[in-house]
PDB file of N, CA and C in Angstrom:
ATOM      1  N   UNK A   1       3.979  12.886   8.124  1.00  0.00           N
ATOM      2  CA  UNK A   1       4.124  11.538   8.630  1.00  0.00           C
ATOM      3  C   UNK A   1       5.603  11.248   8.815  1.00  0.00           C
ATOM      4  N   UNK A   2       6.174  10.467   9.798  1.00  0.00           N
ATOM      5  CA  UNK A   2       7.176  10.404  10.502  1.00  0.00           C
ATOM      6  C   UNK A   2       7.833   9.045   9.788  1.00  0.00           C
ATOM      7  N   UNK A   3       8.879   8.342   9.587  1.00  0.00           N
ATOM      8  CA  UNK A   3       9.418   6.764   9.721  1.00  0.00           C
ATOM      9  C   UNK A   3       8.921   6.309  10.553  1.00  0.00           C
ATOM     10  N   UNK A   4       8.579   6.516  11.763  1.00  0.00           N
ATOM     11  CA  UNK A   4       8.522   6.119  13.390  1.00  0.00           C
ATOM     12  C   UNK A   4       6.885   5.367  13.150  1.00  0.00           C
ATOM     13  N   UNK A   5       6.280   6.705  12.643  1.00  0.00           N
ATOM     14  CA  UNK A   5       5.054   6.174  12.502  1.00  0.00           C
ATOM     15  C   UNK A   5       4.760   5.764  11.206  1.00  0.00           C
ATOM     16  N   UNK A   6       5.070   5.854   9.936  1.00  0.00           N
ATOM     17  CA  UNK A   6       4.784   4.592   9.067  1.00  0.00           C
ATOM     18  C   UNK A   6       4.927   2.958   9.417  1.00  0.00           C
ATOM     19  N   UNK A   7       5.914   3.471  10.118  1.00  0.00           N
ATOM     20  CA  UNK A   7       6.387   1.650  10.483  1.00  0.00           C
ATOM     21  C   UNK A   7       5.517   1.229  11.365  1.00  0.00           C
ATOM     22  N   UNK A   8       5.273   2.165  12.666  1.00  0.00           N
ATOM     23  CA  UNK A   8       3.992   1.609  13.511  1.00  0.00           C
ATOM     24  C   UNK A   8       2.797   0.914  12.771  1.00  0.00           C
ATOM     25  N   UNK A   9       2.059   1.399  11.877  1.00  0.00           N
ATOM     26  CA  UNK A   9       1.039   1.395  10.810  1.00  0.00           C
ATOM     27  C   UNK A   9       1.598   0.269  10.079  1.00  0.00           C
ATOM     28  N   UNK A  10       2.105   0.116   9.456  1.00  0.00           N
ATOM     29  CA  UNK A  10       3.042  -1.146   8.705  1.00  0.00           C
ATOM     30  C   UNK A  10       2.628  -2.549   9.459  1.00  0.00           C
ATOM     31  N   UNK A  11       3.566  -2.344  10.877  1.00  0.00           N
ATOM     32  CA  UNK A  11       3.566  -3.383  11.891  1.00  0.00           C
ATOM     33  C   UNK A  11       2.248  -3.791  11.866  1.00  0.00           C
ATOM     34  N   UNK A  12       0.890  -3.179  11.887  1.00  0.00           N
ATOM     35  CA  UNK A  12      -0.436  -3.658  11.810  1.00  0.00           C
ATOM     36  C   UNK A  12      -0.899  -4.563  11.594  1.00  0.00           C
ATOM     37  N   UNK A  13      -0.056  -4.497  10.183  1.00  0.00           N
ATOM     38  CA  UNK A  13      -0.943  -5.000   8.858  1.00  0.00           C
ATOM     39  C   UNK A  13      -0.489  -6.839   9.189  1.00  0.00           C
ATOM     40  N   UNK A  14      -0.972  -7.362   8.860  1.00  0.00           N
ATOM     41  CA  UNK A  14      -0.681  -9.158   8.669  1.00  0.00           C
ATOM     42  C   UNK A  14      -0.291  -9.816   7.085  1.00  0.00           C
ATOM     43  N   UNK A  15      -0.196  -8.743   6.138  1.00  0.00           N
ATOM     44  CA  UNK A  15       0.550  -8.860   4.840  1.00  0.00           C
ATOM     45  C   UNK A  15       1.597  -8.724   4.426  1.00  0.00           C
ATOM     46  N   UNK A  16       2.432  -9.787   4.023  1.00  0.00           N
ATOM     47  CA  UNK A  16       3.601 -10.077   3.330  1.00  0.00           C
ATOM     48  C   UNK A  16       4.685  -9.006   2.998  1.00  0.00           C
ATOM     49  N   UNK A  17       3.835  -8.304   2.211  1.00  0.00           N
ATOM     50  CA  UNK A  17       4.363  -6.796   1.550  1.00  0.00           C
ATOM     51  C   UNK A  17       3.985  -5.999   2.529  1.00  0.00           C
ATOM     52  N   UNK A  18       3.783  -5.628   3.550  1.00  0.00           N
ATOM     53  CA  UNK A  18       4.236  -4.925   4.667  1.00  0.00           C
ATOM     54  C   UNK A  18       4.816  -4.887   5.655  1.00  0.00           C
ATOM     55  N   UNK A  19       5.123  -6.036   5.875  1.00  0.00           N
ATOM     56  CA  UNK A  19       5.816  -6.789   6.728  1.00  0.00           C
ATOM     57  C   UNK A  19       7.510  -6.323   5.678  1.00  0.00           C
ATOM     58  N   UNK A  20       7.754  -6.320   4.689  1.00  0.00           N
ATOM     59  CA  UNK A  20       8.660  -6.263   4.011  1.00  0.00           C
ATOM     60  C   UNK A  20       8.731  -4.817   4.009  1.00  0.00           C
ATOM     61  N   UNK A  21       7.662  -3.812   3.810  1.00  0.00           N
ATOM     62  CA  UNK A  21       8.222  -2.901   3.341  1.00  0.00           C
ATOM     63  C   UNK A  21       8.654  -2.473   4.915  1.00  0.00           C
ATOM     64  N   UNK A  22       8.073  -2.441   6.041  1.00  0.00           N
ATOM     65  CA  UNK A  22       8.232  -1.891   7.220  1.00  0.00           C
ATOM     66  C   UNK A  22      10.283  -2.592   7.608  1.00  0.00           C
ATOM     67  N   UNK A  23      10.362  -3.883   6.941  1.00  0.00           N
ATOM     68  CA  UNK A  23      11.669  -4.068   7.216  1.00  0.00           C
ATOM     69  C   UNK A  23      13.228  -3.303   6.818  1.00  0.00           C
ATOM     70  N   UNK A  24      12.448  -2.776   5.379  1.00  0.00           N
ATOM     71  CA  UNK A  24      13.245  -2.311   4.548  1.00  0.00           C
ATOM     72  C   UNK A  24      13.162  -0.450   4.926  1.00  0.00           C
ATOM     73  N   UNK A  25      11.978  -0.238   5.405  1.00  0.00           N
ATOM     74  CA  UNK A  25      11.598   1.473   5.876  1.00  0.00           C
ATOM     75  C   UNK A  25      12.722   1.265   7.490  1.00  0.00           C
ATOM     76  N   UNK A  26      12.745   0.435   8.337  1.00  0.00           N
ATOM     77  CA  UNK A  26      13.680   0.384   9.115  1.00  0.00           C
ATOM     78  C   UNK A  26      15.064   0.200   8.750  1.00  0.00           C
ATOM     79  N   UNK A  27      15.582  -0.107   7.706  1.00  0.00           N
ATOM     80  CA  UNK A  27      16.949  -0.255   7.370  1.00  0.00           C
ATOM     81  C   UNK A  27      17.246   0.665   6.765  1.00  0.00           C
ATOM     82  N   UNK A  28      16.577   1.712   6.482  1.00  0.00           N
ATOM     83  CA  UNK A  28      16.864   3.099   5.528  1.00  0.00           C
ATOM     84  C   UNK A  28      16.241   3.223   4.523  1.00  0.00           C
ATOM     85  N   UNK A  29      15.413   2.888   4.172  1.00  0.00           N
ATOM     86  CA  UNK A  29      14.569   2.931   2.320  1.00  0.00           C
ATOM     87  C   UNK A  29      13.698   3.911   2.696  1.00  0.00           C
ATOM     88  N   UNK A  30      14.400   4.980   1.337  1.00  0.00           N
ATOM     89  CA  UNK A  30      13.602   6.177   1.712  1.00  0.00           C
ATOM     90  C   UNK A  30      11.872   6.254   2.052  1.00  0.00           C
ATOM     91  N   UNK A  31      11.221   7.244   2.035  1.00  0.00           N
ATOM     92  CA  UNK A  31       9.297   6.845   1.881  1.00  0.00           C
ATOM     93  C   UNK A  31       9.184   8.218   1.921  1.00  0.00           C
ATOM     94  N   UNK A  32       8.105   8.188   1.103  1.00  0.00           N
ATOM     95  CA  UNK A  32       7.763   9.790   1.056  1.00  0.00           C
ATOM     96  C   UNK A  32       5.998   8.982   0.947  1.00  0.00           C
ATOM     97  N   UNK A  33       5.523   9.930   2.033  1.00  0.00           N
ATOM     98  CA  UNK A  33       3.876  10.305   2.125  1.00  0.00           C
ATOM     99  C   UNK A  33       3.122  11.274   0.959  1.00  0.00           C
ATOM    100  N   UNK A  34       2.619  11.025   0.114  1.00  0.00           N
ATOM    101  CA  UNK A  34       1.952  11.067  -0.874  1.00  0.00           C
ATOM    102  C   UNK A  34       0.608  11.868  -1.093  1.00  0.00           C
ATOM    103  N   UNK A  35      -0.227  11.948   0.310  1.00  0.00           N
ATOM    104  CA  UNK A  35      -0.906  12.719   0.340  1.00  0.00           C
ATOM    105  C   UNK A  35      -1.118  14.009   1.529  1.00  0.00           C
ATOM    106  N   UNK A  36       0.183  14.738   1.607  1.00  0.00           N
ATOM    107  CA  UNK A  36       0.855  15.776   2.441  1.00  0.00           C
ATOM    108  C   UNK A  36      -0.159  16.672   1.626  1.00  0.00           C
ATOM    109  N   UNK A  37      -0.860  17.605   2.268  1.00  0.00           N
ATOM    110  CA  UNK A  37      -1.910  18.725   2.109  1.00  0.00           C
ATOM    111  C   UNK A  37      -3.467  17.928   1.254  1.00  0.00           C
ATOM    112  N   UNK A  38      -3.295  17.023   0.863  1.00  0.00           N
ATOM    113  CA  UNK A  38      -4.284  16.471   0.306  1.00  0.00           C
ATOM    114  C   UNK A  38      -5.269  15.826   1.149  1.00  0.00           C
ATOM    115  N   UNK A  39      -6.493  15.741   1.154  1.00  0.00           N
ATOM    116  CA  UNK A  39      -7.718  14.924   1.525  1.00  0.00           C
ATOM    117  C   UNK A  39      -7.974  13.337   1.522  1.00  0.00           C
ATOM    118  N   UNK A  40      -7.710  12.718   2.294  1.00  0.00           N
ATOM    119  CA  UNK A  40      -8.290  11.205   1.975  1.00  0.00           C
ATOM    120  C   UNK A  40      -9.240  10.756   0.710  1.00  0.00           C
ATOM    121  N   UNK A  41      -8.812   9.560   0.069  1.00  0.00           N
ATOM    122  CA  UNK A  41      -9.167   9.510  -1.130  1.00  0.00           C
ATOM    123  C   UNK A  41     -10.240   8.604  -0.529  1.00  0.00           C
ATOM    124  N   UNK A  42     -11.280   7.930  -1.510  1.00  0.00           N
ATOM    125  CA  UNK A  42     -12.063   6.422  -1.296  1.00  0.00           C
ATOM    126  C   UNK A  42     -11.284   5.404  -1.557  1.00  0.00           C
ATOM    127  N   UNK A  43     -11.135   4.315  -0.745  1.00  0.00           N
ATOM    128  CA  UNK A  43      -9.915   2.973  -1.422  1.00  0.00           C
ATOM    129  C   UNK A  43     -10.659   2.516  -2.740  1.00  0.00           C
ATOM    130  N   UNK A  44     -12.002   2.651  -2.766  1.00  0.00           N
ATOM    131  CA  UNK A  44     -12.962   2.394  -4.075  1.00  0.00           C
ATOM    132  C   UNK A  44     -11.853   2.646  -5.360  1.00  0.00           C
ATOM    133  N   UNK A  45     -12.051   3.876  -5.129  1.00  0.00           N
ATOM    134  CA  UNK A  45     -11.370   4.339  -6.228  1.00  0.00           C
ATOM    135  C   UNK A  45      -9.772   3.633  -6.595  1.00  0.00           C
ATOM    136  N   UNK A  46      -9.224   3.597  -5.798  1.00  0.00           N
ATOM    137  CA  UNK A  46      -7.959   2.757  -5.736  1.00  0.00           C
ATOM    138  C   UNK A  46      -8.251   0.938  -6.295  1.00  0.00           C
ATOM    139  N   UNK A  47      -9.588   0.591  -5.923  1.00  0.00           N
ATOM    140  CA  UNK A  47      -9.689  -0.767  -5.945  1.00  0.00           C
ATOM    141  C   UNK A  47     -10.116  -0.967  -7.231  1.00  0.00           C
ATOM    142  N   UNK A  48     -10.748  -0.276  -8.326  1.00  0.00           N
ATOM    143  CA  UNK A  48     -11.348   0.329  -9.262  1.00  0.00           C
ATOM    144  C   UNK A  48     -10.080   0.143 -10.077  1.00  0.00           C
ATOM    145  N   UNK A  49      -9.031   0.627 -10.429  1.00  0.00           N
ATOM    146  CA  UNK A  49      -7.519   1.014 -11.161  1.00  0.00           C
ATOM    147  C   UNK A  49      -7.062  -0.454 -10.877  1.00  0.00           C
ATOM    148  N   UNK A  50      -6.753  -0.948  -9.527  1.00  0.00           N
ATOM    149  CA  UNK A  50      -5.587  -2.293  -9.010  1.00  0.00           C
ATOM    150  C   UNK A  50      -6.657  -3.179  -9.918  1.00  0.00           C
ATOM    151  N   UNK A  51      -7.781  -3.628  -9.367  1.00  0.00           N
ATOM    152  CA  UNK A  51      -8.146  -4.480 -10.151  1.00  0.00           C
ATOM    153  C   UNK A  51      -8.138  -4.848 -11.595  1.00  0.00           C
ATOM    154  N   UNK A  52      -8.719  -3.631 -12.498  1.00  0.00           N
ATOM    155  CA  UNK A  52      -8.440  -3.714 -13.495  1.00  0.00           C
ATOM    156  C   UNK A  52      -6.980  -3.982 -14.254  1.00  0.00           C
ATOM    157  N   UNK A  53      -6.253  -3.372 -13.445  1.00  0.00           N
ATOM    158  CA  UNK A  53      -4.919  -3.714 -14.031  1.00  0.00           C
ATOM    159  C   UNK A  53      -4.419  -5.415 -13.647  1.00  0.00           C
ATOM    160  N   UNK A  54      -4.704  -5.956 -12.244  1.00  0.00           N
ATOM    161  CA  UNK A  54      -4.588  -7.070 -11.822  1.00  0.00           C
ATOM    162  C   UNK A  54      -5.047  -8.159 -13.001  1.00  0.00           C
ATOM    163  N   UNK A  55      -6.405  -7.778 -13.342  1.00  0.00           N
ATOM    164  CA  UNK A  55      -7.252  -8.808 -14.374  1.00  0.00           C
ATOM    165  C   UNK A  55      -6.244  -8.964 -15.900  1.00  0.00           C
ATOM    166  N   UNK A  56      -5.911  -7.275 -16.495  1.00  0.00           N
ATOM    167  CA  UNK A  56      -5.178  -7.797 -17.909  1.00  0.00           C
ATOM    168  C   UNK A  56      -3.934  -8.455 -17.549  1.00  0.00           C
ATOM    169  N   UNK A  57      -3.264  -8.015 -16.255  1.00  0.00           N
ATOM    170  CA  UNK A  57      -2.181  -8.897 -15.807  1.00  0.00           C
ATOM    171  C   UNK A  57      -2.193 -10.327 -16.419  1.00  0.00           C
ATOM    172  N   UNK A  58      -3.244 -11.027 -15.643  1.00  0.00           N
ATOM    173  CA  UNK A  58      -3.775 -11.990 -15.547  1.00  0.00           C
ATOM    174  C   UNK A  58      -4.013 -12.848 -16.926  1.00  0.00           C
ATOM    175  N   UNK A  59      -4.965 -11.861 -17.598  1.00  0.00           N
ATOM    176  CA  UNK A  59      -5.145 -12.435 -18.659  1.00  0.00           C
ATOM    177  C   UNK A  59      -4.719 -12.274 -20.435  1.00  0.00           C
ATOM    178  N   UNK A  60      -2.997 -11.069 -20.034  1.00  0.00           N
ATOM    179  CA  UNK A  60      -2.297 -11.289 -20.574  1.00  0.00           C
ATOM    180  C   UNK A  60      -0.893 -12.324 -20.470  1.00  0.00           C
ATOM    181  N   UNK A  61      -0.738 -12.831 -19.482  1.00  0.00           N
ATOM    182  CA  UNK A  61      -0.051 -13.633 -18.936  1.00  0.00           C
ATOM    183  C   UNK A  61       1.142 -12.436 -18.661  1.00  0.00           C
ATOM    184  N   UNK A  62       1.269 -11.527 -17.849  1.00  0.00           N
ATOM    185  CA  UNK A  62       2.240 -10.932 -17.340  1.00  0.00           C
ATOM    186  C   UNK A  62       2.380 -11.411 -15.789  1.00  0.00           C
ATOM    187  N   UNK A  63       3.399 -11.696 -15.240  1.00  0.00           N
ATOM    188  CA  UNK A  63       3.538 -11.707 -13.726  1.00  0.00           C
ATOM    189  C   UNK A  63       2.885 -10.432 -13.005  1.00  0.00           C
ATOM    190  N   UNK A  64       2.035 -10.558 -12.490  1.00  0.00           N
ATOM    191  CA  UNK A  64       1.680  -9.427 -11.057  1.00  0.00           C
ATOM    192  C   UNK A  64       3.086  -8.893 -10.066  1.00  0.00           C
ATOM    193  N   UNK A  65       3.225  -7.872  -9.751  1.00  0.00           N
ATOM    194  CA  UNK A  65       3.877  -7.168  -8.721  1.00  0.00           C
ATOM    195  C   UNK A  65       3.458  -8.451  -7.607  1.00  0.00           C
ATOM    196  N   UNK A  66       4.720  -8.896  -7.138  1.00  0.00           N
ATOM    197  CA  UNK A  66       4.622  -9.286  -5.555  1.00  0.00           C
ATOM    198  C   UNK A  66       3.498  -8.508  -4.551  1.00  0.00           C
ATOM    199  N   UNK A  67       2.790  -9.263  -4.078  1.00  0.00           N
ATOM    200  CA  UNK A  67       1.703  -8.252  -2.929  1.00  0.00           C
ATOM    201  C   UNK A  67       0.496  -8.034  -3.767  1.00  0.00           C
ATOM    202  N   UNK A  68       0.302  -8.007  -5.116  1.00  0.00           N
ATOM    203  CA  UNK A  68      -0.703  -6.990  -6.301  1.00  0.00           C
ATOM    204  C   UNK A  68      -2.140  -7.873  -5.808  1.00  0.00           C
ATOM    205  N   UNK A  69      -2.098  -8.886  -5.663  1.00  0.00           N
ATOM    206  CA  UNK A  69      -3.292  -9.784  -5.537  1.00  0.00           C
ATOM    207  C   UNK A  69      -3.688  -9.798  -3.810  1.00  0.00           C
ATOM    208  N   UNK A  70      -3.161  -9.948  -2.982  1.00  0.00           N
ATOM    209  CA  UNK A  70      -3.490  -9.716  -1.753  1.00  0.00           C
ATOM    210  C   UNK A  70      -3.879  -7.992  -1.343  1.00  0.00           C
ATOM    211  N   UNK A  71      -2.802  -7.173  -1.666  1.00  0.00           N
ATOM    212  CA  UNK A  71      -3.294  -6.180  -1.834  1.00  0.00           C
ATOM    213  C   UNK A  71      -5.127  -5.272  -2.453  1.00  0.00           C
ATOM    214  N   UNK A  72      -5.309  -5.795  -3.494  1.00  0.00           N
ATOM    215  CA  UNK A  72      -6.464  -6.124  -4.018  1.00  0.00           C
ATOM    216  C   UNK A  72      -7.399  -6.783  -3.195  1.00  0.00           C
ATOM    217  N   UNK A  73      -7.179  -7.632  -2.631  1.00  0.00           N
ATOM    218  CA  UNK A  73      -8.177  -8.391  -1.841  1.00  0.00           C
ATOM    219  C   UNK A  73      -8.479  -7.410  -1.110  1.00  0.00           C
ATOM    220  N   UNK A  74      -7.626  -6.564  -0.158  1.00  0.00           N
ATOM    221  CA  UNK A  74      -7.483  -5.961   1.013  1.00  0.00           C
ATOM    222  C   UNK A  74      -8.634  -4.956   0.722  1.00  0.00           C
ATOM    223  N   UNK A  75      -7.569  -4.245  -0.554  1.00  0.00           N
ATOM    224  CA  UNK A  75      -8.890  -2.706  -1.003  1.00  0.00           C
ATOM    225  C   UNK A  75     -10.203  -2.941  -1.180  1.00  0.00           C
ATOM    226  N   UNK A  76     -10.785  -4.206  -1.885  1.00  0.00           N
ATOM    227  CA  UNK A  76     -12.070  -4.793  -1.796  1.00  0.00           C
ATOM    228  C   UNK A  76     -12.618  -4.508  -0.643  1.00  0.00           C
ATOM    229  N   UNK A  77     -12.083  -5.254   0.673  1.00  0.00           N
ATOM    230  CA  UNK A  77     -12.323  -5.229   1.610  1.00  0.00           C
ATOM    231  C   UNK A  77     -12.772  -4.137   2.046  1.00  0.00           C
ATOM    232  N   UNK A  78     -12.141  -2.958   1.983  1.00  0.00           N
ATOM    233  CA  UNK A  78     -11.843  -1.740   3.051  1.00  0.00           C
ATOM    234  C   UNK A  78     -13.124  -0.760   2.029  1.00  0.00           C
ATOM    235  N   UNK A  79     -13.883  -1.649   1.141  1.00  0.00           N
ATOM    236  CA  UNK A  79     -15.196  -0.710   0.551  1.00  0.00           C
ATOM    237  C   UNK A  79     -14.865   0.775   0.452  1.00  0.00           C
ATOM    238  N   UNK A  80     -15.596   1.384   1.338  1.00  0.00           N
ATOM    239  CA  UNK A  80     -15.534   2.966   1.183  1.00  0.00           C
ATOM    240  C   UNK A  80     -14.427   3.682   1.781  1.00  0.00           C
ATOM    241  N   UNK A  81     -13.819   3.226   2.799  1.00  0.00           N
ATOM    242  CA  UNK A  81     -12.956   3.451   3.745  1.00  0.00           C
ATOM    243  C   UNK A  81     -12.072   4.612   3.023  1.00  0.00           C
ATOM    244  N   UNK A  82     -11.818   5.682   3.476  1.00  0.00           N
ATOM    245  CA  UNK A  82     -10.796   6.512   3.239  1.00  0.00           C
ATOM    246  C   UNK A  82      -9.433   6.086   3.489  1.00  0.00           C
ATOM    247  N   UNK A  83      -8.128   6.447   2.466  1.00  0.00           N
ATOM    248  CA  UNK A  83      -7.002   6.350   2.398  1.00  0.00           C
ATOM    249  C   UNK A  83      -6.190   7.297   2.017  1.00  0.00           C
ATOM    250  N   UNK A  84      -4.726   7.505   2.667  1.00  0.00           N
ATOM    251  CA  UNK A  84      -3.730   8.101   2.073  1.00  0.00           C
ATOM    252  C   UNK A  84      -2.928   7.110   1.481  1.00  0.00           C
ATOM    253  N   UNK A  85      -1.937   7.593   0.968  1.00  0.00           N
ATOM    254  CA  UNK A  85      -1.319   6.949  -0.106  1.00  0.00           C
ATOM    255  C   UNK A  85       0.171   7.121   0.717  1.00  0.00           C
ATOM    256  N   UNK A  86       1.074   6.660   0.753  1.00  0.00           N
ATOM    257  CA  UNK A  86       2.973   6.164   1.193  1.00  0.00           C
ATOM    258  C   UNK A  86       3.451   5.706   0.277  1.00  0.00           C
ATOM    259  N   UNK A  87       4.897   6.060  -0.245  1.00  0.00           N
ATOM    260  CA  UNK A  87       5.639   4.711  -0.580  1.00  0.00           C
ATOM    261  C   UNK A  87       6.662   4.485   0.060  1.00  0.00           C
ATOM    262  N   UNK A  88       7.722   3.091   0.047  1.00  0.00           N
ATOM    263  CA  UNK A  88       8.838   2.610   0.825  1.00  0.00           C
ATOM    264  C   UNK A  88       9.406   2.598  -0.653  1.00  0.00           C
ATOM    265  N   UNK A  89      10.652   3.369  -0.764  1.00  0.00           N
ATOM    266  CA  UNK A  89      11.349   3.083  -1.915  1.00  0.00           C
ATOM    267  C   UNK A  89      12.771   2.676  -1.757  1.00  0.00           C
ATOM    268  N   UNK A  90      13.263   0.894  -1.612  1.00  0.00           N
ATOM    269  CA  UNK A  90      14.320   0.664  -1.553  1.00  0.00           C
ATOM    270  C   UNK A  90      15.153   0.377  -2.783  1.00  0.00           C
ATOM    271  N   UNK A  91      16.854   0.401  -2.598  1.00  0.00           N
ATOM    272  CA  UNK A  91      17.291  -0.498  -4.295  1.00  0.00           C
ATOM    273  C   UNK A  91      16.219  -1.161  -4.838  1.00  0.00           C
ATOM    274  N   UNK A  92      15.955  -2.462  -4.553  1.00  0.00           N
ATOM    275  CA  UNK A  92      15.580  -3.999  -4.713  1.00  0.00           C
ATOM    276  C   UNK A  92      14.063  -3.297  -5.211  1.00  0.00           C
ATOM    277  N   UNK A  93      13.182  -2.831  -4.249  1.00  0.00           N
ATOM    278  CA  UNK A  93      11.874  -3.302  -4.732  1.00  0.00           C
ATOM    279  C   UNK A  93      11.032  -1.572  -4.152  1.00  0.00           C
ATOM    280  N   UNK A  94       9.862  -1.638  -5.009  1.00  0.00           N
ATOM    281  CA  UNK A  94       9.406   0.015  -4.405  1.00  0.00           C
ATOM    282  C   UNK A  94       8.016  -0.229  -3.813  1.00  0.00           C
ATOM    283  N   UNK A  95       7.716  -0.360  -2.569  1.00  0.00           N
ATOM    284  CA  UNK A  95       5.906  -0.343  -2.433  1.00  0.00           C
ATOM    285  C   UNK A  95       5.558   0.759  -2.263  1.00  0.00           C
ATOM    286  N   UNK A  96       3.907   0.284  -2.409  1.00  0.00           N
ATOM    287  CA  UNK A  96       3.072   1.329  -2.314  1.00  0.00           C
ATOM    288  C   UNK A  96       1.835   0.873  -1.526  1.00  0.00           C
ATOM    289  N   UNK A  97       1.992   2.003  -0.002  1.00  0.00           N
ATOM    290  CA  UNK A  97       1.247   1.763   1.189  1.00  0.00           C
ATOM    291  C   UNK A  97      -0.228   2.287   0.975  1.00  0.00           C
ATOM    292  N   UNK A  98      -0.978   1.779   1.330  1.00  0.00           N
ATOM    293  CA  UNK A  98      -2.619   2.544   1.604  1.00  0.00           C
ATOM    294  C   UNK A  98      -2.846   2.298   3.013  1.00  0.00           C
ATOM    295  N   UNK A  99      -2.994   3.733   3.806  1.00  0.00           N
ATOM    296  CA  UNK A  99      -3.284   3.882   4.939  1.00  0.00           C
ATOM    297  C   UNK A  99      -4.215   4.525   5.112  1.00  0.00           C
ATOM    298  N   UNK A 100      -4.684   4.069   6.042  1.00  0.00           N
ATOM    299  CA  UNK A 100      -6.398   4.405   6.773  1.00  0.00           C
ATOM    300  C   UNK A 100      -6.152   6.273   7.181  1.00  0.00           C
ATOM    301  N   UNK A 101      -7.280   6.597   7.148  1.00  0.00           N
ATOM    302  CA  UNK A 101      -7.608   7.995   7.127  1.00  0.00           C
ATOM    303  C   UNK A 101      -7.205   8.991   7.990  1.00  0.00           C
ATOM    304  N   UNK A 102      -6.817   7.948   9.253  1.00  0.00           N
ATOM    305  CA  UNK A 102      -5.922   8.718  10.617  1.00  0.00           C
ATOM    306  C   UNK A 102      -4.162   8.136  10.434  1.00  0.00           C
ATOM    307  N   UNK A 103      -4.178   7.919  10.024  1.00  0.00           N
ATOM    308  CA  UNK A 103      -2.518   7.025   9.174  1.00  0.00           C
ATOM    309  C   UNK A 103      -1.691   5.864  10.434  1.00  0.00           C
ATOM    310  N   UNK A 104      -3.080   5.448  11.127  1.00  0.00           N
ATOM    311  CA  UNK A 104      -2.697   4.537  12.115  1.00  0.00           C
ATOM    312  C   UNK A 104      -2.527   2.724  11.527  1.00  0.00           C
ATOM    313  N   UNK A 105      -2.667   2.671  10.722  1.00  0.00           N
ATOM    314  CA  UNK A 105      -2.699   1.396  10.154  1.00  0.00           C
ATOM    315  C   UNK A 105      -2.852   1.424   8.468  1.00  0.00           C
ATOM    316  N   UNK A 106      -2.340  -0.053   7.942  1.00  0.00           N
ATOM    317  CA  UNK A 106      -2.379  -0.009   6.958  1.00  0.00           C
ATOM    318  C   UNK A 106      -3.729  -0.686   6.243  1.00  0.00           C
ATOM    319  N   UNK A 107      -3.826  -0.320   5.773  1.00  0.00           N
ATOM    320  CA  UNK A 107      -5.464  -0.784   4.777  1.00  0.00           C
ATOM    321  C   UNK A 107      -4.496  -1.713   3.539  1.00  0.00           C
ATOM    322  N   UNK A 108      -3.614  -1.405   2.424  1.00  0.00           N
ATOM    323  CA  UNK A 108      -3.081  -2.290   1.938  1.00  0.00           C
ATOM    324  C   UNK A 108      -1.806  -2.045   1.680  1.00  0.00           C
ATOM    325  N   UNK A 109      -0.787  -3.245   0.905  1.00  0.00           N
ATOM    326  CA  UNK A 109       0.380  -2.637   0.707  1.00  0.00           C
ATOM    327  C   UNK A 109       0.249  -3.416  -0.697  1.00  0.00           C
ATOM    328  N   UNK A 110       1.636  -2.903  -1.183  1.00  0.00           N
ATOM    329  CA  UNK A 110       1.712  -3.719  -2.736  1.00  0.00           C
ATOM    330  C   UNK A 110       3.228  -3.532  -3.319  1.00  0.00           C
TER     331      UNK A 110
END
């Protein structure tokens, strides 16, 4: 996967935290693709981990990651849907992309 085309995929999305990370992947923040030789995962499985961690967040009174709750919504959403995994890693802040199975769009960011 290219910069050129993470950011295309990025641009997609209508979430906060992608909109950010695609700003910061254009200004130089490194990204490394995550699932290079690997198979598309289920977002299930992804939504399965975020949530649970989202909830003790929650109901330990820790602040959530910027994006953690919309993100979540998203993976709900995307049910069975296959994903690879990205991250945008700038100074300031590090996301982590979930992209759809052809890596044309983003399914969530966080």
């Amino acid at each position: 996967m290219t910069r050129e085309q993470l950011a295309a995929a990025l641009t997609l999305s209508d979430c906060d935290a992608a909109q950010e990370a695609r700003a910061r992947l254009l200004a130089g923040a490194d990204f490394t693709w995550l699932s290079d030789g690997h198979r598309a995962q289920s977002v299930h499985r992804y939504w399965d981990v975020w949530s649970w961690r989202l909830e003790v967040m929650l109901d330990t009174g820790v602040m959530p990651r910027p994006g953690l709750a919309e993100a979540v919504a998203h993976l709900r959403a995307a049910g069975e849907a296959e994903t690879h995994l990205a991250t945008v890693s700038a100074p300031d802040r590090r996301f982590t992309v979930f992209l759809s199975a052809d890596l044309t769009s983003c399914i969530a960011c966080m």
